[in-house]
PDB file of N, CA and C in Angstrom:
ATOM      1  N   UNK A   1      88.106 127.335 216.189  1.00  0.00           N
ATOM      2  CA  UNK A   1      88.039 125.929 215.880  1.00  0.00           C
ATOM      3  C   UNK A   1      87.384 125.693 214.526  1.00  0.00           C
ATOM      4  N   UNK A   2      86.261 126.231 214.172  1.00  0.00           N
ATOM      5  CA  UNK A   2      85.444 126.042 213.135  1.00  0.00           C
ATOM      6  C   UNK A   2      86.172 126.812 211.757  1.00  0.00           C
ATOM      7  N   UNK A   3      87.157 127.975 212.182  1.00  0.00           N
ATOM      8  CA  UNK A   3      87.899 128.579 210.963  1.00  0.00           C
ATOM      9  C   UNK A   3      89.018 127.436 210.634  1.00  0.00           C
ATOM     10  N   UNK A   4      89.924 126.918 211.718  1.00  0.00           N
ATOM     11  CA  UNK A   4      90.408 125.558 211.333  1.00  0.00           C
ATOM     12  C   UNK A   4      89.931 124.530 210.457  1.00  0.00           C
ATOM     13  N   UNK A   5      88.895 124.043 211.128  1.00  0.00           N
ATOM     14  CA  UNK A   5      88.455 122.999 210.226  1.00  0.00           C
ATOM     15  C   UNK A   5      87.860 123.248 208.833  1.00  0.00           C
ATOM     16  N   UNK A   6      87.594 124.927 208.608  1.00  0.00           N
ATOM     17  CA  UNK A   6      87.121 125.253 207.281  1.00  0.00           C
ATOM     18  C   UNK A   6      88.638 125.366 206.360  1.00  0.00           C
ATOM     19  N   UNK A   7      89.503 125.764 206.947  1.00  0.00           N
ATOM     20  CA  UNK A   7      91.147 126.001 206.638  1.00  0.00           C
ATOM     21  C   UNK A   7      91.674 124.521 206.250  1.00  0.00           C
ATOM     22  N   UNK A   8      91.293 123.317 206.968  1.00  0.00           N
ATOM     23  CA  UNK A   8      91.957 122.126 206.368  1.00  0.00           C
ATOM     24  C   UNK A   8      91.241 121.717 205.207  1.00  0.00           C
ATOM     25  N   UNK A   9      89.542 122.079 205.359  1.00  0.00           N
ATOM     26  CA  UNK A   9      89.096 121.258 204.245  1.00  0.00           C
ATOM     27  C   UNK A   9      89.356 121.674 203.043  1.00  0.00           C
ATOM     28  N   UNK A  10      89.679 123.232 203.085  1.00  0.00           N
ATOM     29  CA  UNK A  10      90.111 124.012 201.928  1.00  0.00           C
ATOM     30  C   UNK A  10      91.595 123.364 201.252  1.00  0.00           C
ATOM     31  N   UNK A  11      92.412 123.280 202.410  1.00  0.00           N
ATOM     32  CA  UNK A  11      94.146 122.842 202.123  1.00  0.00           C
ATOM     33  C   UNK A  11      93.927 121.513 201.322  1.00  0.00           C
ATOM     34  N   UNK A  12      92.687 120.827 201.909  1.00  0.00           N
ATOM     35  CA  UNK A  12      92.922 119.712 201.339  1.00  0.00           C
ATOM     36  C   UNK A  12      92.376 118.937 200.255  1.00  0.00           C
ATOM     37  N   UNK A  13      90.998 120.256 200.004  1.00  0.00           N
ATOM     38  CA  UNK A  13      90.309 120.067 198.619  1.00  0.00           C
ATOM     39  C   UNK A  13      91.458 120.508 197.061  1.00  0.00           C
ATOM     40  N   UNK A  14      92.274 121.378 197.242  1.00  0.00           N
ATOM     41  CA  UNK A  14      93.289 121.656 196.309  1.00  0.00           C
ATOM     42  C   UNK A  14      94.396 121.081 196.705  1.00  0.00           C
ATOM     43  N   UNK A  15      94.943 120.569 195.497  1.00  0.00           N
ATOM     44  CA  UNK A  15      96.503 120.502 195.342  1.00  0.00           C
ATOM     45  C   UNK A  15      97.433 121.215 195.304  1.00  0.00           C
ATOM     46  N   UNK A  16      98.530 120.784 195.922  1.00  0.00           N
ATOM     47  CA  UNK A  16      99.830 122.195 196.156  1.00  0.00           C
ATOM     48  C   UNK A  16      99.853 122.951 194.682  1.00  0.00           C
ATOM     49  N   UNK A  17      99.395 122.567 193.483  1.00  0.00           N
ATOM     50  CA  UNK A  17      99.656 124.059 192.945  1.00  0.00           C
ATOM     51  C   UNK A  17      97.978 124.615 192.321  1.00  0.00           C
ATOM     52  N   UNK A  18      97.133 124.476 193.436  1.00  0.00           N
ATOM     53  CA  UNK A  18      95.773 124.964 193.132  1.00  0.00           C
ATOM     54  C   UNK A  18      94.842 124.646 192.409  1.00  0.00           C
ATOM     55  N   UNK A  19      95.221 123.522 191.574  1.00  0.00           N
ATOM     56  CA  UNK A  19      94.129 122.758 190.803  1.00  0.00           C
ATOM     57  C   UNK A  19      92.775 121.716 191.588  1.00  0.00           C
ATOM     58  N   UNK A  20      92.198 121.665 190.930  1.00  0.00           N
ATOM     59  CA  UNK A  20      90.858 121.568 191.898  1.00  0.00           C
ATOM     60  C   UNK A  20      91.016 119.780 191.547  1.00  0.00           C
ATOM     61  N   UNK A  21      90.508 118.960 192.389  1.00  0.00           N
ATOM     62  CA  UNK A  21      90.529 117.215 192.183  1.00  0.00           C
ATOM     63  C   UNK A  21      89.637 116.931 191.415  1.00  0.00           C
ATOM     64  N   UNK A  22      90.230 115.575 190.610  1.00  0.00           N
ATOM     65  CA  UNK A  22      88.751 115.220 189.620  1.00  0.00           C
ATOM     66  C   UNK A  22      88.168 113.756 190.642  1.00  0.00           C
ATOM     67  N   UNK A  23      86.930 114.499 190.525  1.00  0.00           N
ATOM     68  CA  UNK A  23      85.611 113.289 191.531  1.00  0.00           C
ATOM     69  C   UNK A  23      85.115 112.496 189.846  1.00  0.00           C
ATOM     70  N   UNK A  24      85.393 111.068 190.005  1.00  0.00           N
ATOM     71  CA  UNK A  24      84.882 110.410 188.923  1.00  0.00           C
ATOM     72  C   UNK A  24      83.848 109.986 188.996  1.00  0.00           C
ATOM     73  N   UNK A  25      82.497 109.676 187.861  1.00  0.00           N
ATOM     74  CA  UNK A  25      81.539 108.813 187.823  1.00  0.00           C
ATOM     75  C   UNK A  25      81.750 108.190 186.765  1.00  0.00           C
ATOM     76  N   UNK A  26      81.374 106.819 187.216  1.00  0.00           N
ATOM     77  CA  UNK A  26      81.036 105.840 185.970  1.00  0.00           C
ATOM     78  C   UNK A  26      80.003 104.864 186.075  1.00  0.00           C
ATOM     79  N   UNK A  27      79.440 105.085 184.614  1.00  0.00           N
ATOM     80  CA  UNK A  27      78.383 104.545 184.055  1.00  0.00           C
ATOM     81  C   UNK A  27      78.371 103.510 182.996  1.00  0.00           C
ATOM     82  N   UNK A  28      76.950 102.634 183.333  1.00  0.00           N
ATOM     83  CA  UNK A  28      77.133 101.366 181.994  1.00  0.00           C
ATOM     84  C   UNK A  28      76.110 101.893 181.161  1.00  0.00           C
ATOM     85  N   UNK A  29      76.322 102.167 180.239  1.00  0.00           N
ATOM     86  CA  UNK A  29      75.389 102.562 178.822  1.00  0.00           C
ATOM     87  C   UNK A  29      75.444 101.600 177.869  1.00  0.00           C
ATOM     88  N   UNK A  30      73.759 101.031 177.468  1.00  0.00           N
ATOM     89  CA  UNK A  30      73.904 100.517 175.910  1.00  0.00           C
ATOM     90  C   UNK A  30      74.281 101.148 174.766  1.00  0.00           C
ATOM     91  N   UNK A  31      75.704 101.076 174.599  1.00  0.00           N
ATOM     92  CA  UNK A  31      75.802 101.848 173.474  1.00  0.00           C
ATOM     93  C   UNK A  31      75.767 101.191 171.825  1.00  0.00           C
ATOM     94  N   UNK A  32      76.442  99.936 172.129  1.00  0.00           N
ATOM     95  CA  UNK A  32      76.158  98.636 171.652  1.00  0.00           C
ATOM     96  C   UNK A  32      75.349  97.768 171.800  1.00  0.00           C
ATOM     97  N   UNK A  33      74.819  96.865 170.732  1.00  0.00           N
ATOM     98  CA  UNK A  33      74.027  95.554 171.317  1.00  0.00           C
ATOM     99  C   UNK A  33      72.821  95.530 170.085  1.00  0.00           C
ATOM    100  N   UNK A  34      72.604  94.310 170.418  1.00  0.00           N
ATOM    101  CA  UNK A  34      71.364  93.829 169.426  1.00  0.00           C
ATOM    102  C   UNK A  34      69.727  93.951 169.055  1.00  0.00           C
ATOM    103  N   UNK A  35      69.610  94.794 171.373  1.00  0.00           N
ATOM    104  CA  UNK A  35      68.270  95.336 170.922  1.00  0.00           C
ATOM    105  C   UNK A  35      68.179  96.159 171.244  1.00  0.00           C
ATOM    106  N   UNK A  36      68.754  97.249 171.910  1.00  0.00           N
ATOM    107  CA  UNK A  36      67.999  98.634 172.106  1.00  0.00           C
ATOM    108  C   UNK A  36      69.255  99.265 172.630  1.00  0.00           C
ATOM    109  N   UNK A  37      70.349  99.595 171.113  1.00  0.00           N
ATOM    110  CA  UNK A  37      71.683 100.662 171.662  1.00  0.00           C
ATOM    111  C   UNK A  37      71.246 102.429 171.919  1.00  0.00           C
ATOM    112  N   UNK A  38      70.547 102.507 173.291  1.00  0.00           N
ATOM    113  CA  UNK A  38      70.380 103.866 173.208  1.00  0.00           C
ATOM    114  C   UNK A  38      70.894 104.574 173.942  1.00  0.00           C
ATOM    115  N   UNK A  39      72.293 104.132 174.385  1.00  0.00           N
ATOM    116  CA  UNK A  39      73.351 104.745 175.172  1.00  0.00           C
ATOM    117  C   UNK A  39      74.038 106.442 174.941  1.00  0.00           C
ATOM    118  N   UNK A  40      73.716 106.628 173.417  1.00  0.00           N
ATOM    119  CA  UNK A  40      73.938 107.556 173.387  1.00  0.00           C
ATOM    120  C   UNK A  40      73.214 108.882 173.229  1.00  0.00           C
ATOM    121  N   UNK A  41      72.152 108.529 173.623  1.00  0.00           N
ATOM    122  CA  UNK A  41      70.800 109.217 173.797  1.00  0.00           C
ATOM    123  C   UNK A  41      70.702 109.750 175.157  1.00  0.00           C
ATOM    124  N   UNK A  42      71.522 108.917 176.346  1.00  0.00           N
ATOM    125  CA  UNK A  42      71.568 108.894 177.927  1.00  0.00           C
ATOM    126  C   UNK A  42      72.512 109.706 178.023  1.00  0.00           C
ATOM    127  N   UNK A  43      73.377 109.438 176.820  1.00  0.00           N
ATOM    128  CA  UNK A  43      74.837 110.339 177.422  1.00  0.00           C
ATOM    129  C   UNK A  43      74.718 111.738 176.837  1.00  0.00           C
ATOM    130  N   UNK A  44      73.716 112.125 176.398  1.00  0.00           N
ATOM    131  CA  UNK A  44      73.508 113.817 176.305  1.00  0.00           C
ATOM    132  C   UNK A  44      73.493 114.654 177.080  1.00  0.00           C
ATOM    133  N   UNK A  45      72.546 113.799 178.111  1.00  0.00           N
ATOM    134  CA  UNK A  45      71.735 114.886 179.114  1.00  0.00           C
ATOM    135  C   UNK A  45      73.166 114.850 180.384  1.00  0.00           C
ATOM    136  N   UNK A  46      73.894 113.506 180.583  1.00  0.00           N
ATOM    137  CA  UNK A  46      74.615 113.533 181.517  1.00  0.00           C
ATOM    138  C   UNK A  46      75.546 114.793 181.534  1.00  0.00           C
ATOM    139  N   UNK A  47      76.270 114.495 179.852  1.00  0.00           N
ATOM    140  CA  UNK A  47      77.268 115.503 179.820  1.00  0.00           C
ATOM    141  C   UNK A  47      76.490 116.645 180.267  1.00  0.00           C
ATOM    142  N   UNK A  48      75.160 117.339 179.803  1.00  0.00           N
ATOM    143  CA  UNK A  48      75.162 118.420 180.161  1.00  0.00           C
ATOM    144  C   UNK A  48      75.247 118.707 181.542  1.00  0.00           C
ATOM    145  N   UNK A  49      74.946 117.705 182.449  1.00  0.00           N
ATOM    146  CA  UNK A  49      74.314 117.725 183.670  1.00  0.00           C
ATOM    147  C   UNK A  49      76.208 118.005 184.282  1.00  0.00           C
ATOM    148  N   UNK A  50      76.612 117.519 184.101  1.00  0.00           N
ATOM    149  CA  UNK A  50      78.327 117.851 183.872  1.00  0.00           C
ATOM    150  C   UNK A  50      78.773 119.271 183.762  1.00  0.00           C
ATOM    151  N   UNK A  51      77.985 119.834 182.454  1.00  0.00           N
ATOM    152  CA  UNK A  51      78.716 121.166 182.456  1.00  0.00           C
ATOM    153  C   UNK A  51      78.135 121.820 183.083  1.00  0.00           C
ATOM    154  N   UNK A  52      76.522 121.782 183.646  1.00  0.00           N
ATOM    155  CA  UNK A  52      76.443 122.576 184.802  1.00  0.00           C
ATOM    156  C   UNK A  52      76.847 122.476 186.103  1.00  0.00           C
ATOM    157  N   UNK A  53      77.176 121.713 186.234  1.00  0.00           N
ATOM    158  CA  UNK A  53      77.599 121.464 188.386  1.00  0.00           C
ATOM    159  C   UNK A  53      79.099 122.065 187.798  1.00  0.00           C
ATOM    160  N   UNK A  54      80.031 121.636 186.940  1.00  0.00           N
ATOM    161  CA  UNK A  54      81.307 122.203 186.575  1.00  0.00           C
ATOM    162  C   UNK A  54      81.319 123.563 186.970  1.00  0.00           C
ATOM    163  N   UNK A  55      80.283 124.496 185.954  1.00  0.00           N
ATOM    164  CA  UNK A  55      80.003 125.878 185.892  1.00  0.00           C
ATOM    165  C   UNK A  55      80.218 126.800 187.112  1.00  0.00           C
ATOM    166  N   UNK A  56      79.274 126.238 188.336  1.00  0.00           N
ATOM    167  CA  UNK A  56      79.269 126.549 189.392  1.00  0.00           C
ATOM    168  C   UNK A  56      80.548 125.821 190.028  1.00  0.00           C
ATOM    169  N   UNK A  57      81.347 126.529 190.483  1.00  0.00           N
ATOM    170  CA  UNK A  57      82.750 126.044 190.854  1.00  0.00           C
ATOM    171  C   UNK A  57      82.475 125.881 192.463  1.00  0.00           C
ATOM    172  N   UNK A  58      81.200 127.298 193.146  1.00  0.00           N
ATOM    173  CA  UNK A  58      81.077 127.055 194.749  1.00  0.00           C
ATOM    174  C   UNK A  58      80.255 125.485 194.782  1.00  0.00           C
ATOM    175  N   UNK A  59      79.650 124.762 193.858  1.00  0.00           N
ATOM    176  CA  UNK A  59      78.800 123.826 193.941  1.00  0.00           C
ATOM    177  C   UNK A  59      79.585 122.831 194.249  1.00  0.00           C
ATOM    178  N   UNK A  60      80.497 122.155 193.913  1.00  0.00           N
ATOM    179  CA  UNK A  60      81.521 121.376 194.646  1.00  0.00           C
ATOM    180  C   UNK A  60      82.673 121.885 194.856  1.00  0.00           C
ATOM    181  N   UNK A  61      82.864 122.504 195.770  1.00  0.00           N
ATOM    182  CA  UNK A  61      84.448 123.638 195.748  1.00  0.00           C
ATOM    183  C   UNK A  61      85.441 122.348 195.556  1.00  0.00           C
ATOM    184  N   UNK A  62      86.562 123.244 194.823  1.00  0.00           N
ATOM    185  CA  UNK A  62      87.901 122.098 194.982  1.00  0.00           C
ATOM    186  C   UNK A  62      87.780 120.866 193.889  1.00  0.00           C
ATOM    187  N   UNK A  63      86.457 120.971 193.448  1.00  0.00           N
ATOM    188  CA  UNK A  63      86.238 119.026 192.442  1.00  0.00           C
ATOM    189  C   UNK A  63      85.662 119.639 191.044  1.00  0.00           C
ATOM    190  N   UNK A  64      86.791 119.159 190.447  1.00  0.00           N
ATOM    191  CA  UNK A  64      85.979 119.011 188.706  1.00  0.00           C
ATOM    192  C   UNK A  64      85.177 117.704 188.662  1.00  0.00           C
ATOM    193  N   UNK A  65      84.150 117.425 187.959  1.00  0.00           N
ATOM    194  CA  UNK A  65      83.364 116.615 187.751  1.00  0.00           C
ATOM    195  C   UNK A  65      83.169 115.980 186.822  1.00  0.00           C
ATOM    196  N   UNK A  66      83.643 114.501 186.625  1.00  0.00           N
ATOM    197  CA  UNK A  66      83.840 113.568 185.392  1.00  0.00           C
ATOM    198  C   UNK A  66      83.144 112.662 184.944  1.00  0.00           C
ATOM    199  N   UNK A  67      83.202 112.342 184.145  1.00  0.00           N
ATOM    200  CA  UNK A  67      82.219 111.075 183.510  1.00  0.00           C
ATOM    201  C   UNK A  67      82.895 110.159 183.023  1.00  0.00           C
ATOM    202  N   UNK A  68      82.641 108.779 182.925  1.00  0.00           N
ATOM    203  CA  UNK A  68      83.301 108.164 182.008  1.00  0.00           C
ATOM    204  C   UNK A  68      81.848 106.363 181.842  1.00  0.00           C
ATOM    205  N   UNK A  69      81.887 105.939 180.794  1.00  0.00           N
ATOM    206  CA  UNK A  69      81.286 104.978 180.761  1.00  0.00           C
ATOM    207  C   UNK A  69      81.868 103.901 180.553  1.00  0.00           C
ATOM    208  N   UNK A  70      80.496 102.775 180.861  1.00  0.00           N
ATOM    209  CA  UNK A  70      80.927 101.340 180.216  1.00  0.00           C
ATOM    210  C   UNK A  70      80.165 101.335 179.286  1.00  0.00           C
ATOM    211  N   UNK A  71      80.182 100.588 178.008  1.00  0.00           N
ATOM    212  CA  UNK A  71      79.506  99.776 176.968  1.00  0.00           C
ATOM    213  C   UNK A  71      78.722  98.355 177.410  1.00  0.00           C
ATOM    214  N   UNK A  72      77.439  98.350 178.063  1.00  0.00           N
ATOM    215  CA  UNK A  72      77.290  97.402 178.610  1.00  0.00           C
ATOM    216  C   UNK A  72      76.546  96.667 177.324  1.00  0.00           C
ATOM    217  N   UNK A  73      76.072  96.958 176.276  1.00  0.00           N
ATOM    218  CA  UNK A  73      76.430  96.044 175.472  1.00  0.00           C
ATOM    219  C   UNK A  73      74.936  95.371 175.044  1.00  0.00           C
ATOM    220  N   UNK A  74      73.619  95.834 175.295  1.00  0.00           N
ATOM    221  CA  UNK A  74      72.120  95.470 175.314  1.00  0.00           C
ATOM    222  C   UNK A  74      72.244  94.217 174.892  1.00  0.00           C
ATOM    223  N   UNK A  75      72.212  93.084 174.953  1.00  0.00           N
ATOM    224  CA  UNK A  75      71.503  91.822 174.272  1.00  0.00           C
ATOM    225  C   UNK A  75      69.738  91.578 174.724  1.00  0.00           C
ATOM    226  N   UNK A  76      69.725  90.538 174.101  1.00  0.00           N
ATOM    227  CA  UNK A  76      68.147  90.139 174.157  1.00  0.00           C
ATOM    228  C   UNK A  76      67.729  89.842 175.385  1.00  0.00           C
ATOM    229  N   UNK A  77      68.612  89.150 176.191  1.00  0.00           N
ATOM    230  CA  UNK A  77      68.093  88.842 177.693  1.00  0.00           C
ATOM    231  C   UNK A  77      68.028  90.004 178.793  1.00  0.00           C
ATOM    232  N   UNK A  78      68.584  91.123 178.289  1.00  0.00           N
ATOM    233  CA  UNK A  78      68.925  92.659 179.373  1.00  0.00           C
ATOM    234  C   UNK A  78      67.151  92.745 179.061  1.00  0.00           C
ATOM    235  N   UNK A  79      67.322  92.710 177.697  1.00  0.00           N
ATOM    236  CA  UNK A  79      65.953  93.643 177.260  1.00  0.00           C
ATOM    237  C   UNK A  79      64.614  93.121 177.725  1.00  0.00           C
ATOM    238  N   UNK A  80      64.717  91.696 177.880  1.00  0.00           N
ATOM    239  CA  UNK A  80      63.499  90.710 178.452  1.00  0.00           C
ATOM    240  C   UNK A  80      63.509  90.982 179.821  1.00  0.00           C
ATOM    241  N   UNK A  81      64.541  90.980 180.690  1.00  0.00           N
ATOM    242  CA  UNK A  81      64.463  91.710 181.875  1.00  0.00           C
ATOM    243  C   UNK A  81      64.175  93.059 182.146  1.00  0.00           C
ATOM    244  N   UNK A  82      64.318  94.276 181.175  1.00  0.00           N
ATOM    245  CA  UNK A  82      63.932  95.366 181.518  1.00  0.00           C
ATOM    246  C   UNK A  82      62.531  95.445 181.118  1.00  0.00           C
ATOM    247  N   UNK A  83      62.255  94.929 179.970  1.00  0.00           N
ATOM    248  CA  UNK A  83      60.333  94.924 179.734  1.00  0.00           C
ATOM    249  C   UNK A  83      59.668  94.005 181.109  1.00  0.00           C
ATOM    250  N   UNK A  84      60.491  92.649 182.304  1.00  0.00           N
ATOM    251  CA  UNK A  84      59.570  92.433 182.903  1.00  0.00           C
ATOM    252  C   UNK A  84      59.558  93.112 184.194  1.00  0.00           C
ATOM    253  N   UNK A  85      60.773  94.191 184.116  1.00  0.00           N
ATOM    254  CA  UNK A  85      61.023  94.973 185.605  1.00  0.00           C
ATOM    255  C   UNK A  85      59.867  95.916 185.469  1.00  0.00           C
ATOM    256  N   UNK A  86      59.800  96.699 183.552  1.00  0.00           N
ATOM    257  CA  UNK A  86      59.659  98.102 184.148  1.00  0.00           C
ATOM    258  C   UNK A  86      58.381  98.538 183.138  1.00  0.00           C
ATOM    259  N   UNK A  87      57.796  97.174 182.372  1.00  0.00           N
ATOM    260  CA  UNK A  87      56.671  97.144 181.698  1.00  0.00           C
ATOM    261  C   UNK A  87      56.177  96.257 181.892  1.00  0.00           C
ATOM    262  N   UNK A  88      55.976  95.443 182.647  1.00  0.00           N
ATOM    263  CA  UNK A  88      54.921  94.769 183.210  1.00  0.00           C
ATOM    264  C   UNK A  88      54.102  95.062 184.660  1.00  0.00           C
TER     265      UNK A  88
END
């Protein structure tokens, strides 16, 4: 029973010609904006964090691992809200 159910999850983590599925994430980064574009400062560490879980192929069997962002775009009012969330 348990070799079954290891047998479907396998059949069904690959596609009929063996390519592994892409699992997406997406993210809003300031990459733009008027007070604090440091979106691309965030998106360093992700990618790397990317090419390691990738690396290890037993770490998500069957799933390549993607990234993709938004431009959320910093204005003055994000930034007045993040100084009273996370500095005050």
């Amino acid at each position: 029973m348990l070799l079954a159910i290891f047998l479907a999850h396998v059949a069904g983590c690959y596609a009929l010609d063996g390519k592994p599925k892409e699992l997406r994430l997406l993210g809003m980064l300031p990459m733009t904006g008027t007070t604090w574009p440091g979106g691309s400062s965030c998106l360093v560490p992700v990618q790397m964090a990317l090419e390691d879980v990738n690396a290890y192929p037993g770490l998500l069997y069957g799933y390549n691992l993607t990234y993709e962002y938004i431009d959320s775009m910093v204005g003055q009012l994000t930034y007045v809200m993040f100084l009273f969330l996370f500095v005050c």
